[in-house]
N, C-alpha and C. Protein backbone atom coordinates (compact mmCIF):
# COMPACT_ATOMS: atom_id res chain seq x y z
N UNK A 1 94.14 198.35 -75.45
CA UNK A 1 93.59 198.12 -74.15
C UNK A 1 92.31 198.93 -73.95
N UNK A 2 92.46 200.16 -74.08
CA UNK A 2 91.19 200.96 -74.14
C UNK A 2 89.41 200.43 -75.14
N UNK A 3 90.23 199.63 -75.98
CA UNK A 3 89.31 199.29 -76.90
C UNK A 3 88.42 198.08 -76.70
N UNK A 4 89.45 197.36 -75.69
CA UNK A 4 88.60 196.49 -75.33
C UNK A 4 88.15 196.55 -73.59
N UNK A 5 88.15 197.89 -73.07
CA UNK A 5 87.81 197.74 -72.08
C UNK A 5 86.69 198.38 -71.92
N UNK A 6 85.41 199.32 -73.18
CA UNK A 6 84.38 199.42 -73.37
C UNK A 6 83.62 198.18 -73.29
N UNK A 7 84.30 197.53 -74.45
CA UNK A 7 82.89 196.13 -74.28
C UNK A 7 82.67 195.10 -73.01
N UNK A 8 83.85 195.52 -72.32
CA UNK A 8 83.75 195.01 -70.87
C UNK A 8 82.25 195.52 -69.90
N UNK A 9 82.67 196.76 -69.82
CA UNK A 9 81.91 197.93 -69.08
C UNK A 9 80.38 197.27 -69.33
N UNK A 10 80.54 197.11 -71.05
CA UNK A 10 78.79 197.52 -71.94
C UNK A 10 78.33 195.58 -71.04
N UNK A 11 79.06 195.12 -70.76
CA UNK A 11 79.07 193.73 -70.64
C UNK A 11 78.46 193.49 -69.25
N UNK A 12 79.49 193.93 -68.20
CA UNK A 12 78.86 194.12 -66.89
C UNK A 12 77.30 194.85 -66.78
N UNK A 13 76.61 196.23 -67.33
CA UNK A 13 76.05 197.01 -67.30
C UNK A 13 75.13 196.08 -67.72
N UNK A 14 75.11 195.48 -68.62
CA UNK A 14 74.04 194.67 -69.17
C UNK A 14 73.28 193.16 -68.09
N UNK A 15 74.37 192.77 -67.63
CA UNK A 15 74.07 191.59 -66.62
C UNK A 15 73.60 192.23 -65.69
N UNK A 16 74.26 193.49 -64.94
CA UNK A 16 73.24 194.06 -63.91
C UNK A 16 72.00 194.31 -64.17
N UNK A 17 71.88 194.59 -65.49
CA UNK A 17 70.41 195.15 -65.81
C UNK A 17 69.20 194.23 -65.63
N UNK A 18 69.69 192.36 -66.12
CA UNK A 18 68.99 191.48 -66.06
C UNK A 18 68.75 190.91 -64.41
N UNK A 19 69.77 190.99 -63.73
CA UNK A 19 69.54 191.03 -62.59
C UNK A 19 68.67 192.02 -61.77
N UNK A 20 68.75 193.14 -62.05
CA UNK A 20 68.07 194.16 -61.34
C UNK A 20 66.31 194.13 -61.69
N UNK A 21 66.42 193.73 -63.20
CA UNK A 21 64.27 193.08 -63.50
C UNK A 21 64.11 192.34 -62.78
N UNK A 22 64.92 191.19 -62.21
CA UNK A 22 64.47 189.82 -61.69
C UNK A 22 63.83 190.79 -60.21
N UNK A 23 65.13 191.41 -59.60
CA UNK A 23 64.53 192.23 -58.16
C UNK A 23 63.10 192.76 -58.25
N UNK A 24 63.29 193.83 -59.32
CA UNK A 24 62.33 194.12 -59.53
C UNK A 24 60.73 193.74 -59.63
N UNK A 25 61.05 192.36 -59.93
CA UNK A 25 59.58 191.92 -60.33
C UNK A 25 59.50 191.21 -59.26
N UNK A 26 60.66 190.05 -58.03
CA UNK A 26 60.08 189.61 -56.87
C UNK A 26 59.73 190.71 -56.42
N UNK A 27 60.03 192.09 -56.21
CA UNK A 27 59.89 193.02 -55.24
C UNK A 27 58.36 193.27 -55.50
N UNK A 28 58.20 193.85 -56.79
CA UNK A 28 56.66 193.74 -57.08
C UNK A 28 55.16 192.61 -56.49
N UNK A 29 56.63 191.24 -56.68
CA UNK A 29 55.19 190.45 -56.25
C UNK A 29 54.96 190.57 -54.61
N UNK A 30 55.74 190.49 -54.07
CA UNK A 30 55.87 190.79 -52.28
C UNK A 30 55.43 192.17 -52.33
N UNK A 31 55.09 193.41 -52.48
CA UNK A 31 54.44 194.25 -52.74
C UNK A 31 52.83 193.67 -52.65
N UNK A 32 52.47 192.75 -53.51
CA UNK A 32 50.64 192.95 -54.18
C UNK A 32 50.49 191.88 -53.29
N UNK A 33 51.38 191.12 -52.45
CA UNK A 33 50.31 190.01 -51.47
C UNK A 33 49.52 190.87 -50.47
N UNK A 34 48.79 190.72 -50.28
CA UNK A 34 47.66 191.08 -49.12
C UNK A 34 48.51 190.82 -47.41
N UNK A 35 48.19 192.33 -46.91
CA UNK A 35 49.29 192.38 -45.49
C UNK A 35 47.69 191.26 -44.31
N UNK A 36 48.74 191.05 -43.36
CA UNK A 36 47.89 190.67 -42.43
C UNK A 36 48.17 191.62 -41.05
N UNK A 37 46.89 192.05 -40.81
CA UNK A 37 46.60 192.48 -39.43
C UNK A 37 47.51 192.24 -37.88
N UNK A 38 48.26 192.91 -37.33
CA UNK A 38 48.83 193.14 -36.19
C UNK A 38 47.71 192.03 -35.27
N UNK A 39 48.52 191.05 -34.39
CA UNK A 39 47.33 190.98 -33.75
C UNK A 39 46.64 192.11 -32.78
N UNK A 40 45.53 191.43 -31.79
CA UNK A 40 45.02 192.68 -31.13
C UNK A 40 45.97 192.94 -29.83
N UNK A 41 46.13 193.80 -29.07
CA UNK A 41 47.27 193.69 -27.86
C UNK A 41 46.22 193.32 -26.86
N UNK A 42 46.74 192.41 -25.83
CA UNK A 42 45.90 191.78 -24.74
C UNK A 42 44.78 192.50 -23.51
N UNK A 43 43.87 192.41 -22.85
CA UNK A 43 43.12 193.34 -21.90
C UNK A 43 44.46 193.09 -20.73
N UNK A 44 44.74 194.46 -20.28
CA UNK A 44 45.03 194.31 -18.75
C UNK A 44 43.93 194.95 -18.31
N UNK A 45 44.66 194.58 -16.63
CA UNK A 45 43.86 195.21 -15.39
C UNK A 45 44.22 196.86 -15.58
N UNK A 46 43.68 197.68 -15.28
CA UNK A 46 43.65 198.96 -14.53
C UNK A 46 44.72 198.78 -13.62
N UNK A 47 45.47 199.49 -13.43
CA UNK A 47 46.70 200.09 -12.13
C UNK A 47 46.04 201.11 -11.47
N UNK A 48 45.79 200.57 -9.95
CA UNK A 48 45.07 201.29 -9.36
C UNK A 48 46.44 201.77 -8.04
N UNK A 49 46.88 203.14 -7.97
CA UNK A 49 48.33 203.10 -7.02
C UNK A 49 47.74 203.16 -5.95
N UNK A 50 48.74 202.74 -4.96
CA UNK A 50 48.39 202.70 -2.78
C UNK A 50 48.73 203.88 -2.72
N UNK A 51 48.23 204.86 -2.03
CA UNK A 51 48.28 205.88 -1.69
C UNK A 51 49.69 205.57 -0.23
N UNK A 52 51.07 206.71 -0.70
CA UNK A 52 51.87 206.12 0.67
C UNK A 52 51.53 207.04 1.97
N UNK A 53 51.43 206.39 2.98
CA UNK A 53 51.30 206.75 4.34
C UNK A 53 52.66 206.97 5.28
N UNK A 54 52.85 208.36 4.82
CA UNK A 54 54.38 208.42 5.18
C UNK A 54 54.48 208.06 7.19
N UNK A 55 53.74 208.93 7.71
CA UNK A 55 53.23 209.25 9.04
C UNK A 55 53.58 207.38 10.04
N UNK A 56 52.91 206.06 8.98
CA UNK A 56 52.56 204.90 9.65
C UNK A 56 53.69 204.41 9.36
N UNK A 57 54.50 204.22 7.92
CA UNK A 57 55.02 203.31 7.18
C UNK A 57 56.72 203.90 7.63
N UNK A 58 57.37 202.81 6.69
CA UNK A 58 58.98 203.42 6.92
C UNK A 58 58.68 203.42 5.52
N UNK A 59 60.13 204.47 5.35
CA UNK A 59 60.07 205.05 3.61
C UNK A 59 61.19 203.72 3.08
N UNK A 60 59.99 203.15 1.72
CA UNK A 60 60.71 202.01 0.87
C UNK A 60 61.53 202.31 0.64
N UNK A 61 62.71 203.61 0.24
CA UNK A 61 64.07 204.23 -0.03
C UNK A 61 65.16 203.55 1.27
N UNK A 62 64.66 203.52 2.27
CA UNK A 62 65.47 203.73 3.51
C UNK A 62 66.27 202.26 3.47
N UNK A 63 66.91 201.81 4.31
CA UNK A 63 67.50 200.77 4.96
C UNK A 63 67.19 200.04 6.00
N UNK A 64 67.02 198.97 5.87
CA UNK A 64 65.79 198.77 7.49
C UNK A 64 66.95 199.68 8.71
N UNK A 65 66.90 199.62 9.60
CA UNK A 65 67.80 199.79 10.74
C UNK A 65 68.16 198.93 11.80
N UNK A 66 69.22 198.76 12.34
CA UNK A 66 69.29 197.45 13.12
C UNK A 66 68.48 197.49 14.44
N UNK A 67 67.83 198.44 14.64
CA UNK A 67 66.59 198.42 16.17
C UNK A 67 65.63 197.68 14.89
N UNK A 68 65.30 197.95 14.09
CA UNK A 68 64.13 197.43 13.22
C UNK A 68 64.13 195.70 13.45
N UNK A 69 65.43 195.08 12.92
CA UNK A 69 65.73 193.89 12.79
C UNK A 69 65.56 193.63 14.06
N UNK A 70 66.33 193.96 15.15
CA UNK A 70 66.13 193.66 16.36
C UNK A 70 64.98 192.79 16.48
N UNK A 71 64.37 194.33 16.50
CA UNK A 71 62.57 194.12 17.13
C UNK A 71 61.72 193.28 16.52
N UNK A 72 62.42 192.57 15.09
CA UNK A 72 61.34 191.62 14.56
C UNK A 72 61.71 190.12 14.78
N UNK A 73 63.27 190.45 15.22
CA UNK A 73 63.81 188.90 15.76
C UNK A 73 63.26 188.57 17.19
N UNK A 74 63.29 189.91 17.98
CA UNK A 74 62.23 189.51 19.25
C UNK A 74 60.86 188.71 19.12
N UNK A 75 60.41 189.63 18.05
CA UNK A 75 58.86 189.27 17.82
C UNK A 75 58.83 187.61 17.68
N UNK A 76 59.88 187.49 16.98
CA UNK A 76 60.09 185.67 16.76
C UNK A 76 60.89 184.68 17.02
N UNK A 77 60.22 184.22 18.03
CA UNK A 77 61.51 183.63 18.79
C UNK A 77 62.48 182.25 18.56
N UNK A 78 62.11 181.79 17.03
CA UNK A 78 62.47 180.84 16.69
C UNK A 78 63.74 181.28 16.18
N UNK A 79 63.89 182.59 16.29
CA UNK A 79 65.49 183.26 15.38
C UNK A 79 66.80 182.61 15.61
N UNK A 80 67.77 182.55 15.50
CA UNK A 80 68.97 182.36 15.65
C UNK A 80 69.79 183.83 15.97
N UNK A 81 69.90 183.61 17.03
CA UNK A 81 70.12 185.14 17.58
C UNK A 81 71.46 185.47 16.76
N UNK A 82 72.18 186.90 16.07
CA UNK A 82 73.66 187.03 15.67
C UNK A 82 74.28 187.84 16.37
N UNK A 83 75.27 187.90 16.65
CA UNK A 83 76.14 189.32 17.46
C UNK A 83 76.48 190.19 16.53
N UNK A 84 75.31 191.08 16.25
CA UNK A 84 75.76 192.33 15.37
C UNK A 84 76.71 193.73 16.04
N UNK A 85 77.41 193.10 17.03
CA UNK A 85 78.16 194.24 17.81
C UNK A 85 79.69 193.85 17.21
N UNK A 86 79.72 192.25 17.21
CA UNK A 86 81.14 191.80 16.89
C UNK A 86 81.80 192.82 15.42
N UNK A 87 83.19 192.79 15.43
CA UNK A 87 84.18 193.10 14.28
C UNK A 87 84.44 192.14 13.27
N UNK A 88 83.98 192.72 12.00
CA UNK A 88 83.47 191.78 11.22
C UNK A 88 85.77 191.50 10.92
N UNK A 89 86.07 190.22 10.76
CA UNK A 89 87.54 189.70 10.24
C UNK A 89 87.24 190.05 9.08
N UNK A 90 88.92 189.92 8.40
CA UNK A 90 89.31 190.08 6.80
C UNK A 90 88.54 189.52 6.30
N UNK A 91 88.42 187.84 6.20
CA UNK A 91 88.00 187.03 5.20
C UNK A 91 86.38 187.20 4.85
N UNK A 92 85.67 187.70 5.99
CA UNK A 92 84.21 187.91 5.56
C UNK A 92 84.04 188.97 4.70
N UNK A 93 85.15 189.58 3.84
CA UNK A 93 84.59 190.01 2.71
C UNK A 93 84.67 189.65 1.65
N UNK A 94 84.83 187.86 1.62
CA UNK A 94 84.88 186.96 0.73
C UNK A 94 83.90 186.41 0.57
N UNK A 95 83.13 185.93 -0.84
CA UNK A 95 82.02 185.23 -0.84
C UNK A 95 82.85 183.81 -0.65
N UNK A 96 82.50 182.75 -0.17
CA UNK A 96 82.97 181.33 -0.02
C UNK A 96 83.55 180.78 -1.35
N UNK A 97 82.87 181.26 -2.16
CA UNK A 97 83.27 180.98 -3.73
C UNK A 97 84.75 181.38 -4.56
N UNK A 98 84.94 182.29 -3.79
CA UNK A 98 86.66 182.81 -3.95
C UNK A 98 87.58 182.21 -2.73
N UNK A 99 86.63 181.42 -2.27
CA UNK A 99 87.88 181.64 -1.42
C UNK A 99 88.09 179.41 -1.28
N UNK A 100 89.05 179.62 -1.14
CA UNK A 100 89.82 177.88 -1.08
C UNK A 100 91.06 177.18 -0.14
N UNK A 101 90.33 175.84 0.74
CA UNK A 101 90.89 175.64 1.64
C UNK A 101 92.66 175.01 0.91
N UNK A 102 93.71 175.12 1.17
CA UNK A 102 94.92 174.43 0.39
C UNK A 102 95.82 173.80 1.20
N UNK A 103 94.99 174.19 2.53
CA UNK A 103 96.32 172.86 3.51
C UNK A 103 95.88 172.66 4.44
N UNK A 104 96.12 172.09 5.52
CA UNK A 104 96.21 172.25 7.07
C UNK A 104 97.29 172.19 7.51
N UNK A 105 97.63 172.68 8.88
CA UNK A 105 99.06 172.99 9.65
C UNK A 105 98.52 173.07 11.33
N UNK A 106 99.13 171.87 11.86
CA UNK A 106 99.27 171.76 13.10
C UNK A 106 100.34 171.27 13.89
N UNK A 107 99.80 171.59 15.64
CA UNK A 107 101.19 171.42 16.43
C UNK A 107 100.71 170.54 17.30
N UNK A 108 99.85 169.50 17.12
CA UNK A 108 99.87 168.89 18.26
C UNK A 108 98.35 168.87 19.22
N UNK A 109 98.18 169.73 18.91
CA UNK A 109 97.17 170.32 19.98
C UNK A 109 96.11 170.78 19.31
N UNK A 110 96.07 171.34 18.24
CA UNK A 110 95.20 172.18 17.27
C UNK A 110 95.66 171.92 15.79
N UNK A 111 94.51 172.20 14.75
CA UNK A 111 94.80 172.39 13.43
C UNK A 111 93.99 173.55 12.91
N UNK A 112 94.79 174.29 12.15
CA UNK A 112 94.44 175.40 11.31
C UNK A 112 94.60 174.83 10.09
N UNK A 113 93.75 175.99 9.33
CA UNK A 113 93.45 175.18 7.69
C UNK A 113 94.35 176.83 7.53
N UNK A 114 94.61 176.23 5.89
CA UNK A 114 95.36 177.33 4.95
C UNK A 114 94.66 177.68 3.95
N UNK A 115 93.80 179.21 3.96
CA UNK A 115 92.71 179.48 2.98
C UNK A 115 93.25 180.63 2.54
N UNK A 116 93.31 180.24 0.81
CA UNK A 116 93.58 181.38 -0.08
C UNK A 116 92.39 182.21 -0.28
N UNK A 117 92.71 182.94 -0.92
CA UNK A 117 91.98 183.96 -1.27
C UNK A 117 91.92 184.35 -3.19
N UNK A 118 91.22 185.13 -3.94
CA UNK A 118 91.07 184.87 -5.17
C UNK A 118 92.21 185.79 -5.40
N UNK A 119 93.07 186.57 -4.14
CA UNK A 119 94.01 187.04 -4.91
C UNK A 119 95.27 186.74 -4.42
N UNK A 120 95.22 185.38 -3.95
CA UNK A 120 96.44 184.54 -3.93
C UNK A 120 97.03 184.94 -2.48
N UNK A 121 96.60 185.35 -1.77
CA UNK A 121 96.82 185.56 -0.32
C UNK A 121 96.70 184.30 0.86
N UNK A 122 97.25 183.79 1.28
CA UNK A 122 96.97 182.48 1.94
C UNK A 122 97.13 183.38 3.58
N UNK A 123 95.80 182.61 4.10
CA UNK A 123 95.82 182.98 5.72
C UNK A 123 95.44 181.94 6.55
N UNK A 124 95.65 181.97 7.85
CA UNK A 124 95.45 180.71 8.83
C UNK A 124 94.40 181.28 9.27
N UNK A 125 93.58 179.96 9.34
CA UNK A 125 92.32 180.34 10.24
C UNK A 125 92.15 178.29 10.84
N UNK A 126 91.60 179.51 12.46
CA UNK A 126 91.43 178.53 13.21
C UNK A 126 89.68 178.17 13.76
N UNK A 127 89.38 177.73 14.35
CA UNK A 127 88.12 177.23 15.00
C UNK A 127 87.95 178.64 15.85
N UNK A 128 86.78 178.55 15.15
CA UNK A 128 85.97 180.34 16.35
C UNK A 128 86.66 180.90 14.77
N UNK A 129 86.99 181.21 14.05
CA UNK A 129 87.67 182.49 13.14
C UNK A 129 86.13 182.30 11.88
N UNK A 130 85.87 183.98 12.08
CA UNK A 130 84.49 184.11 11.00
C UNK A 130 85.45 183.91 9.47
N UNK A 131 84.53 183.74 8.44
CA UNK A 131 84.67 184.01 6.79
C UNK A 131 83.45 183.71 6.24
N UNK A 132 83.26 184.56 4.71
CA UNK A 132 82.38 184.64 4.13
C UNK A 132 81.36 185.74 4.05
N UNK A 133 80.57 185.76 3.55
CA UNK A 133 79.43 186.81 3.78
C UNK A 133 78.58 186.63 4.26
N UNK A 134 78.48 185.74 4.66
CA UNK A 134 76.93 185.18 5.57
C UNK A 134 77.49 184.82 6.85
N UNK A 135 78.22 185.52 7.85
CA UNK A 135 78.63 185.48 9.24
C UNK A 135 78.81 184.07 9.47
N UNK A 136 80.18 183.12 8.30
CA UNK A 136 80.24 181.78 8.39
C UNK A 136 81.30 181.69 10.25
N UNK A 137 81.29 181.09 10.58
CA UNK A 137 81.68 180.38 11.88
C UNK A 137 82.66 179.42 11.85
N UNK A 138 83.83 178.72 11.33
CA UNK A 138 84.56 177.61 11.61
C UNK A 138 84.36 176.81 13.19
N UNK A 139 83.94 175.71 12.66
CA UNK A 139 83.30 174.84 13.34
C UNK A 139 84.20 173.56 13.65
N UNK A 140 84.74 173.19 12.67
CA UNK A 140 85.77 171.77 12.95
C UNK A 140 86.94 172.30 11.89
N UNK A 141 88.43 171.62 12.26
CA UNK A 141 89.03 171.59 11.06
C UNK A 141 89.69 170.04 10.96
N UNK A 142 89.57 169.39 9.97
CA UNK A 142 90.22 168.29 9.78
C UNK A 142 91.19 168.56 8.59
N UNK A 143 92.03 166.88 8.18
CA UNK A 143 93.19 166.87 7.15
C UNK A 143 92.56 167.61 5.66
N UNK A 144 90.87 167.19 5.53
CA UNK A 144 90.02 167.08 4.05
C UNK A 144 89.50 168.55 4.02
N UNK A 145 89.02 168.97 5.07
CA UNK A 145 87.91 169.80 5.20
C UNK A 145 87.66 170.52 6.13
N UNK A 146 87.34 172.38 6.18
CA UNK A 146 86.97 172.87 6.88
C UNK A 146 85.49 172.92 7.11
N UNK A 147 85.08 172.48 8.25
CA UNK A 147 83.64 173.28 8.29
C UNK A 147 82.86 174.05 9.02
N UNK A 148 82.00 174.77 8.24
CA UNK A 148 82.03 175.92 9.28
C UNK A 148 80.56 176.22 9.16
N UNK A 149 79.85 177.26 10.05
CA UNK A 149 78.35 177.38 10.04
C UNK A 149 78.00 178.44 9.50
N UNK A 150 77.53 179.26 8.31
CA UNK A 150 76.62 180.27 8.25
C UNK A 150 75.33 180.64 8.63
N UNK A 151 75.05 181.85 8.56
CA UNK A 151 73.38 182.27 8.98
C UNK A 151 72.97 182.92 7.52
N UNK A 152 71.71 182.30 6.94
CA UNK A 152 71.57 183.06 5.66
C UNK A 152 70.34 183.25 6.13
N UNK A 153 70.21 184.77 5.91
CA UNK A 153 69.11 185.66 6.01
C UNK A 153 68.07 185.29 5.65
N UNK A 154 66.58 184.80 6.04
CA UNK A 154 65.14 183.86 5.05
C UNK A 154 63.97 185.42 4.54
N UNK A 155 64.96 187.09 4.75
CA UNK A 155 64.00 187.52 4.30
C UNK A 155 62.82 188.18 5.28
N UNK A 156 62.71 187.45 6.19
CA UNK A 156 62.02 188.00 7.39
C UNK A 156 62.18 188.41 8.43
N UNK A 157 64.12 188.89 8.65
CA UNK A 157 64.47 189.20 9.64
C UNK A 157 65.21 188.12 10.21
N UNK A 158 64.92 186.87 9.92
CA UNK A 158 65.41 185.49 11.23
C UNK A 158 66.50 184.73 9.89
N UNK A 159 67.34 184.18 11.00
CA UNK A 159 68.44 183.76 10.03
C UNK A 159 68.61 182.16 10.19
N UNK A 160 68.82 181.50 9.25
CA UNK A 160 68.62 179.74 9.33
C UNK A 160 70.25 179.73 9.29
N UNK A 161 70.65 178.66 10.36
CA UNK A 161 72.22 178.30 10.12
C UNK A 161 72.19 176.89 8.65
N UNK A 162 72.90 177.22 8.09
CA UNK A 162 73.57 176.19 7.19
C UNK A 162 75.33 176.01 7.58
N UNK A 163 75.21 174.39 7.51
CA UNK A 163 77.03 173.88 7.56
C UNK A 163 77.22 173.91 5.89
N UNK A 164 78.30 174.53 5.83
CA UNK A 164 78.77 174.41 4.76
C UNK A 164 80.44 173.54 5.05
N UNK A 165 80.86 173.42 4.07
CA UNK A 165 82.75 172.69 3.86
C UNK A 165 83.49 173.52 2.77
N UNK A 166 84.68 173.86 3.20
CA UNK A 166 85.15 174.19 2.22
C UNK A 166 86.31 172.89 2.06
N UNK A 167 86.31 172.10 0.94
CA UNK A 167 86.95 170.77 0.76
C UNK A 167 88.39 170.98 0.10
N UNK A 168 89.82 170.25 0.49
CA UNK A 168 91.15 170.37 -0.04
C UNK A 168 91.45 170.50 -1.16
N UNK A 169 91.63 171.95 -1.62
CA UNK A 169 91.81 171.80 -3.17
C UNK A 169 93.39 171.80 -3.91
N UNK A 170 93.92 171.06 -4.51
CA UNK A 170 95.04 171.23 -5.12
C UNK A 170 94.98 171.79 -6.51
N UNK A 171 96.22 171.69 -6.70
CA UNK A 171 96.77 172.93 -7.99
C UNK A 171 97.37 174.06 -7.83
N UNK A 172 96.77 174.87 -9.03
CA UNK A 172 97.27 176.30 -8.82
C UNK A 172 95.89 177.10 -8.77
């Protein structure tokens, strides 16, 4: 066994060797091609900074404040006024996206819808009852569909109502 497990060794050693010239010599030729030049990096502008005016300005760190908002929904009177005094309910700390209408239940007189929640919590909500994050409103409830009104913020202080639905979903 020993005797023939030299000419093995001498066997392998040798094929690596022919393999390792071949490296060798692509490596060489990728070596002697001629490199090409980086391109050039592009002109910018100069950054010229605004000097901040602490004295005029509110500090960009801060939070607007709700006299701030106020005073710019005054300024414009096309706003959709909100009651930022009201108690915000459970469900408005649901984005609409977790959350799913799965029944209705009425007596006659009224219908409430049956809206889960993403962690399997089912609650009644009626007409006038807020949800969502955008101060949604329940507006109608029928057999298919709740719908209800949000105010989504445009950024400038003033808030645009959108109807949204949340539509009957079955399953699990």
């Amino acid at each position: 066994m020993k005797n023939l497990l030299l000419p093995v060794l001498l066997l392998l050693v040798s094929a690596c060797s022919d393999e390792d010239s071949d490296l060798r010599v692509y490596v060489a030729e990728v070596k002697a091609r001629p490199s090409n030049p980086p391109e050039p990096l592009p002109d910018t502008a100069e950054f010229v900074p605004e000097p901040y005016r602490s004295v005029s300005e509110r500090s960009p760190f801060a939070q607007p404040q709700p006299e701030e908002m106020v005073e710019q929904v005054a300024r414009n009177q096309t706003c959709d006024p909100l009651d930022t005094e009201r108690k915000k309910e459970l469900l408005e700390q649901y984005s609409l996206d977790n959350l799913s209408l799965r029944g209705t239940l009425g007596d006659g007189r009224s219908l409430w819808g049956l809206v889960r929640t993403q962690d399997g919590v089912t609650h009644q909500v009626g007409v006038g009852h807020h949800l969502g994050l955008y101060n949604g409103k329940v507006t109608d409830i029928n057999n298919e569909e709740l719908t209800l009104t949000e105010y989504i913020p445009d950024g400038k202080g003033c808030w645009q109502p959108r109807v949204t639905q949340l539509t009957l979903s079955k399953g699990g």
